[in-house]
N, C-alpha and C. Protein backbone atom coordinates (compact mmCIF):
# COMPACT_ATOMS: atom_id res chain seq x y z
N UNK A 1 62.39 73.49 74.10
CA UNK A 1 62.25 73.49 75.56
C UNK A 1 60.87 73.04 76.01
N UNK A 2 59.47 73.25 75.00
CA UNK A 2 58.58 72.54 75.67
C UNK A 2 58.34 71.21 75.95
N UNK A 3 59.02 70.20 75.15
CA UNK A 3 59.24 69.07 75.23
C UNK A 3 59.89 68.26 75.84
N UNK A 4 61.16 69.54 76.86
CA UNK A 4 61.34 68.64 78.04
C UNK A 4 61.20 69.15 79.46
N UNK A 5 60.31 69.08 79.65
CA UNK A 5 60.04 70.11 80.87
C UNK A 5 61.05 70.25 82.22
N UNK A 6 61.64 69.06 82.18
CA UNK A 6 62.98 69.49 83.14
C UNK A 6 64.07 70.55 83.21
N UNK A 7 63.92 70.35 81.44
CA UNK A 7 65.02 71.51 81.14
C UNK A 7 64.44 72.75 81.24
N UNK A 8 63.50 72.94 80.51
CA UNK A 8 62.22 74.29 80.63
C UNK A 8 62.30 74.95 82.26
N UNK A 9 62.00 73.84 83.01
CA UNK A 9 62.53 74.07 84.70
C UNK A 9 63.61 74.55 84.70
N UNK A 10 65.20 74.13 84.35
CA UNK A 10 66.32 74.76 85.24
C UNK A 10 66.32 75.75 84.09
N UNK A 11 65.97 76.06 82.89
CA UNK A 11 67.00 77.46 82.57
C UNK A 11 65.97 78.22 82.96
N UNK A 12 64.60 78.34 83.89
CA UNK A 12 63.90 79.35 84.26
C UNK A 12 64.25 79.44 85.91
N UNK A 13 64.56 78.54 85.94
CA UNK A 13 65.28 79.06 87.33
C UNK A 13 66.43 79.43 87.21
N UNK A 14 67.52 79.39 86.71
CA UNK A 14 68.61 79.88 86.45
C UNK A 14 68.64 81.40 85.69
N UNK A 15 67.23 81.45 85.25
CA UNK A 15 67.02 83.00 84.53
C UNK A 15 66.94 83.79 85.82
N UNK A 16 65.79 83.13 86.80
CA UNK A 16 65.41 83.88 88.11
C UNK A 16 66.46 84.08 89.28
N UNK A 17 67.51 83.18 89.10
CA UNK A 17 68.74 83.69 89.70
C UNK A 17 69.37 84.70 89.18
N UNK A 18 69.37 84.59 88.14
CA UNK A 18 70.11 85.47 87.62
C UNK A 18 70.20 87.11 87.61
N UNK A 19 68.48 87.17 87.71
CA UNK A 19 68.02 88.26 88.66
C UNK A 19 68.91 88.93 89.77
N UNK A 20 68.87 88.52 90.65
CA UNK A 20 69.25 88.65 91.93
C UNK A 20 70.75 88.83 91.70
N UNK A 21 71.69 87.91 90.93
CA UNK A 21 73.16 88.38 91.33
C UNK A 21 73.01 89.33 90.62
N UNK A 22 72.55 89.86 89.35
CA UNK A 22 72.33 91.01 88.74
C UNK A 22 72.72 92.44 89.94
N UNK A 23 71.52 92.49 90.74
CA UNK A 23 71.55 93.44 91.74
C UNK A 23 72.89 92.96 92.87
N UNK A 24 73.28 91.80 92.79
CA UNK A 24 74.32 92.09 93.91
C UNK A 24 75.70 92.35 92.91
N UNK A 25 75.65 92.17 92.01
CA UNK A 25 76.99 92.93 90.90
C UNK A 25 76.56 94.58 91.02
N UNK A 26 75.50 94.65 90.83
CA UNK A 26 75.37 96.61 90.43
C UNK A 26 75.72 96.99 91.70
N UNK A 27 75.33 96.71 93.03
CA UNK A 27 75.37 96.79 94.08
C UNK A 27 76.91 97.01 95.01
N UNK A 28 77.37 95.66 94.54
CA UNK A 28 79.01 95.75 94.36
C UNK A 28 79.81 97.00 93.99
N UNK A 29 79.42 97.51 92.85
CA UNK A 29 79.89 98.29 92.14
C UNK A 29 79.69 99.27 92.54
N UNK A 30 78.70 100.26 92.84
CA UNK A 30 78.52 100.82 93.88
C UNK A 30 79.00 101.80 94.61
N UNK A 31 78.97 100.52 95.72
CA UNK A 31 80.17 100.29 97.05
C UNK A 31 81.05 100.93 96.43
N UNK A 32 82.07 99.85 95.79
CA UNK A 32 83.73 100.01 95.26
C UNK A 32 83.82 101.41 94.35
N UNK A 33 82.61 101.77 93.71
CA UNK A 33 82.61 102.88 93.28
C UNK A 33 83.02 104.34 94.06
N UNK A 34 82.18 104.38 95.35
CA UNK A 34 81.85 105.18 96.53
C UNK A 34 83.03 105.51 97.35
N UNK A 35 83.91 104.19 97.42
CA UNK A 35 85.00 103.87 98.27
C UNK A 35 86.57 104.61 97.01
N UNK A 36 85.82 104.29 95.73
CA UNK A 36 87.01 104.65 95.28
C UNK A 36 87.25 106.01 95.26
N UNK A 37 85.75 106.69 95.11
CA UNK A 37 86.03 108.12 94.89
C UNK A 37 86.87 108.72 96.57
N UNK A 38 86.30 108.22 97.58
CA UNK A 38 86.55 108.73 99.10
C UNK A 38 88.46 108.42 98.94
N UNK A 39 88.73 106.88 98.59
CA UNK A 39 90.57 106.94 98.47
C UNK A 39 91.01 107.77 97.94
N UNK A 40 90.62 107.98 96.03
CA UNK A 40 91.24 109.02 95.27
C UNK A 40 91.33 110.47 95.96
N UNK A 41 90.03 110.60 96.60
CA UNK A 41 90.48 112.19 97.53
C UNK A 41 91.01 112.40 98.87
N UNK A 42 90.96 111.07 99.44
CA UNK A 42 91.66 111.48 100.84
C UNK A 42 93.17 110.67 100.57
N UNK A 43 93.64 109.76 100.00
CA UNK A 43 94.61 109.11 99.84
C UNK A 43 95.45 109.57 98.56
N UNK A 44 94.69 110.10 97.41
CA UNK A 44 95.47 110.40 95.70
C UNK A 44 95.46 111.71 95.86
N UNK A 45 95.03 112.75 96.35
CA UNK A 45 94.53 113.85 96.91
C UNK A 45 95.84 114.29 98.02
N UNK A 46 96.25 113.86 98.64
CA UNK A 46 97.11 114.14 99.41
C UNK A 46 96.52 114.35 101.13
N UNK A 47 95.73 114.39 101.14
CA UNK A 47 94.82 114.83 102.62
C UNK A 47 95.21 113.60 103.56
N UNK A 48 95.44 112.64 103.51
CA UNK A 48 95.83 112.01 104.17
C UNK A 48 97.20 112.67 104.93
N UNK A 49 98.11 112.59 104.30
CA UNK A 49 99.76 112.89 104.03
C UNK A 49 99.91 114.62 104.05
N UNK A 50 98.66 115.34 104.32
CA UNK A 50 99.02 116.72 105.02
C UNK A 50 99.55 117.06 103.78
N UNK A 51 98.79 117.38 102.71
CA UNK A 51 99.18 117.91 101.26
C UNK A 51 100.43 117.04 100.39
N UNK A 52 101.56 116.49 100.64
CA UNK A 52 102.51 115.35 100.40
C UNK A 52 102.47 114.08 100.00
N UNK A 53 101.92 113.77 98.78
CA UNK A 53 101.66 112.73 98.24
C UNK A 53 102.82 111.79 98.34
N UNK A 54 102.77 110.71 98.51
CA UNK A 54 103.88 110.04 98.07
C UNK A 54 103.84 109.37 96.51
N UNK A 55 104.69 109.20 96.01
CA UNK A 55 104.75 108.48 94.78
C UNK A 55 103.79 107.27 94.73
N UNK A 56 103.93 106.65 95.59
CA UNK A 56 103.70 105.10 95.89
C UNK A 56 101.84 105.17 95.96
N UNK A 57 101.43 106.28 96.28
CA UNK A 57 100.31 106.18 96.41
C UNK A 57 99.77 107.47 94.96
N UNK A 58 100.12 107.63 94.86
CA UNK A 58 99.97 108.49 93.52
C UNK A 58 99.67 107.54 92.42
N UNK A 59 100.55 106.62 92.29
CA UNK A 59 99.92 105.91 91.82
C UNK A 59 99.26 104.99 91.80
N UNK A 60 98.98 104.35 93.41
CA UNK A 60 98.08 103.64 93.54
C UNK A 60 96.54 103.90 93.67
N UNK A 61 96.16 105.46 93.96
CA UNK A 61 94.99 105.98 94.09
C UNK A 61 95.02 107.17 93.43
N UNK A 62 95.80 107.56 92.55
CA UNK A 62 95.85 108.92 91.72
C UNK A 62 94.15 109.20 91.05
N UNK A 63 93.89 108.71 90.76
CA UNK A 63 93.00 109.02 90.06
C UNK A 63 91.69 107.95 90.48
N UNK A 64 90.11 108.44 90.07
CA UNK A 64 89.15 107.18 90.69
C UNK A 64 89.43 106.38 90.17
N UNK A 65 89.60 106.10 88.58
CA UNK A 65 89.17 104.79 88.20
C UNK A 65 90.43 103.74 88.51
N UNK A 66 91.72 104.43 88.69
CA UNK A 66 93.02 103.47 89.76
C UNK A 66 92.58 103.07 90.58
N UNK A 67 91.56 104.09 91.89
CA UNK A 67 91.34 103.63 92.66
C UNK A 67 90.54 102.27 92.66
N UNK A 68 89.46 102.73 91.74
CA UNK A 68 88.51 101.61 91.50
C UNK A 68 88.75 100.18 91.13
N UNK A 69 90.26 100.45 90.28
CA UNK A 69 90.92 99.14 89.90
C UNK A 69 91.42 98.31 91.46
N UNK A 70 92.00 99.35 92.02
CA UNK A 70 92.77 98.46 92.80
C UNK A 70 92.07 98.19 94.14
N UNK A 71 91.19 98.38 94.37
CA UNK A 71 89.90 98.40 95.73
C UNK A 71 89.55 96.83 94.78
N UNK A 72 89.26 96.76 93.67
CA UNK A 72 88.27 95.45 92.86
C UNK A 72 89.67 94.60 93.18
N UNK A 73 91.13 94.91 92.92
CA UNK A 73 91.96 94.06 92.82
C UNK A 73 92.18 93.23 94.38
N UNK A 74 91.91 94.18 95.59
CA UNK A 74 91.54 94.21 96.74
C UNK A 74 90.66 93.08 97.08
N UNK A 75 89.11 93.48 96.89
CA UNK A 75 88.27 92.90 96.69
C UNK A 75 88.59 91.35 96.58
N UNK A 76 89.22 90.96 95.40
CA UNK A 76 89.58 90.00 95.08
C UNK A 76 90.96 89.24 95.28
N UNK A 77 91.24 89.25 96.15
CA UNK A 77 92.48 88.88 97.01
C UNK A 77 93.84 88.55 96.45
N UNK A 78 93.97 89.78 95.68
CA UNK A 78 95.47 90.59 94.60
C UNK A 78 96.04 90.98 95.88
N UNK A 79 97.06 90.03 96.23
CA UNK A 79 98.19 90.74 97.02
C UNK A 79 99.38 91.74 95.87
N UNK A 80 99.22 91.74 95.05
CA UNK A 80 99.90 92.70 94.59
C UNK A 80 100.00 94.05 94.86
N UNK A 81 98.78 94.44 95.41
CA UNK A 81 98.34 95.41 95.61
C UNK A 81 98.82 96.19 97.06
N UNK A 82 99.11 95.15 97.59
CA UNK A 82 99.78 95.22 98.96
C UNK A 82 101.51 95.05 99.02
N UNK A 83 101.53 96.51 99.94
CA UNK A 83 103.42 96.82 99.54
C UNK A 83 103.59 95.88 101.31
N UNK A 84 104.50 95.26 101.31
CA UNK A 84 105.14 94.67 102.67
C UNK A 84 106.43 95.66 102.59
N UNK A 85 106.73 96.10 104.50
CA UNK A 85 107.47 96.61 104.51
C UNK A 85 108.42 96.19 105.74
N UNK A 86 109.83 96.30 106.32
CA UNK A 86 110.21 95.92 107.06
C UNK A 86 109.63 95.88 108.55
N UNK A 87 109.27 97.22 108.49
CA UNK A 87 108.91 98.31 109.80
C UNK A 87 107.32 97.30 110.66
């Protein structure tokens, strides 16, 4: 790398980016972390639904790290994750 200094240039700038999304991944995580625990207890928890879980959400927020899956699946524009209904 000292011999071509162009290159020496981009992988040190590409190190110094790399920085930065660093903190916006941990950062990310977080969030979706924070959000998952609040679904798993007001949504997997039953508090939403007045103690009465439904199935459907039992297992979609039963537990954090479900939640966490499916908030990231969210995140990332997984319509799977999304029930369509007639109503």
């Amino acid at each position: 790398l000292t011999m071509c200094t162009s290159l020496r240039k981009l992988v040190l700038g590409i190190a110094d980016a790399m920085q930065g999304t660093i903190w916006v991944i941990i950062l990310t995580f977080v969030v979706l972390y924070i959000f998952a625990i609040v679904f798993a207890t007001l949504v997997g928890g039953g508090i939403v639904f007045n103690g009465e879980t439904p199935d459907a959400a039992e297992n979609t927020f039963g537990s954090v790290e479900l939640s966490l899956y499916m908030l990231f699946k969210l995140m990332n524009d997984d319509q799977s994750v999304v029930m369509f209904t007639d109503s």
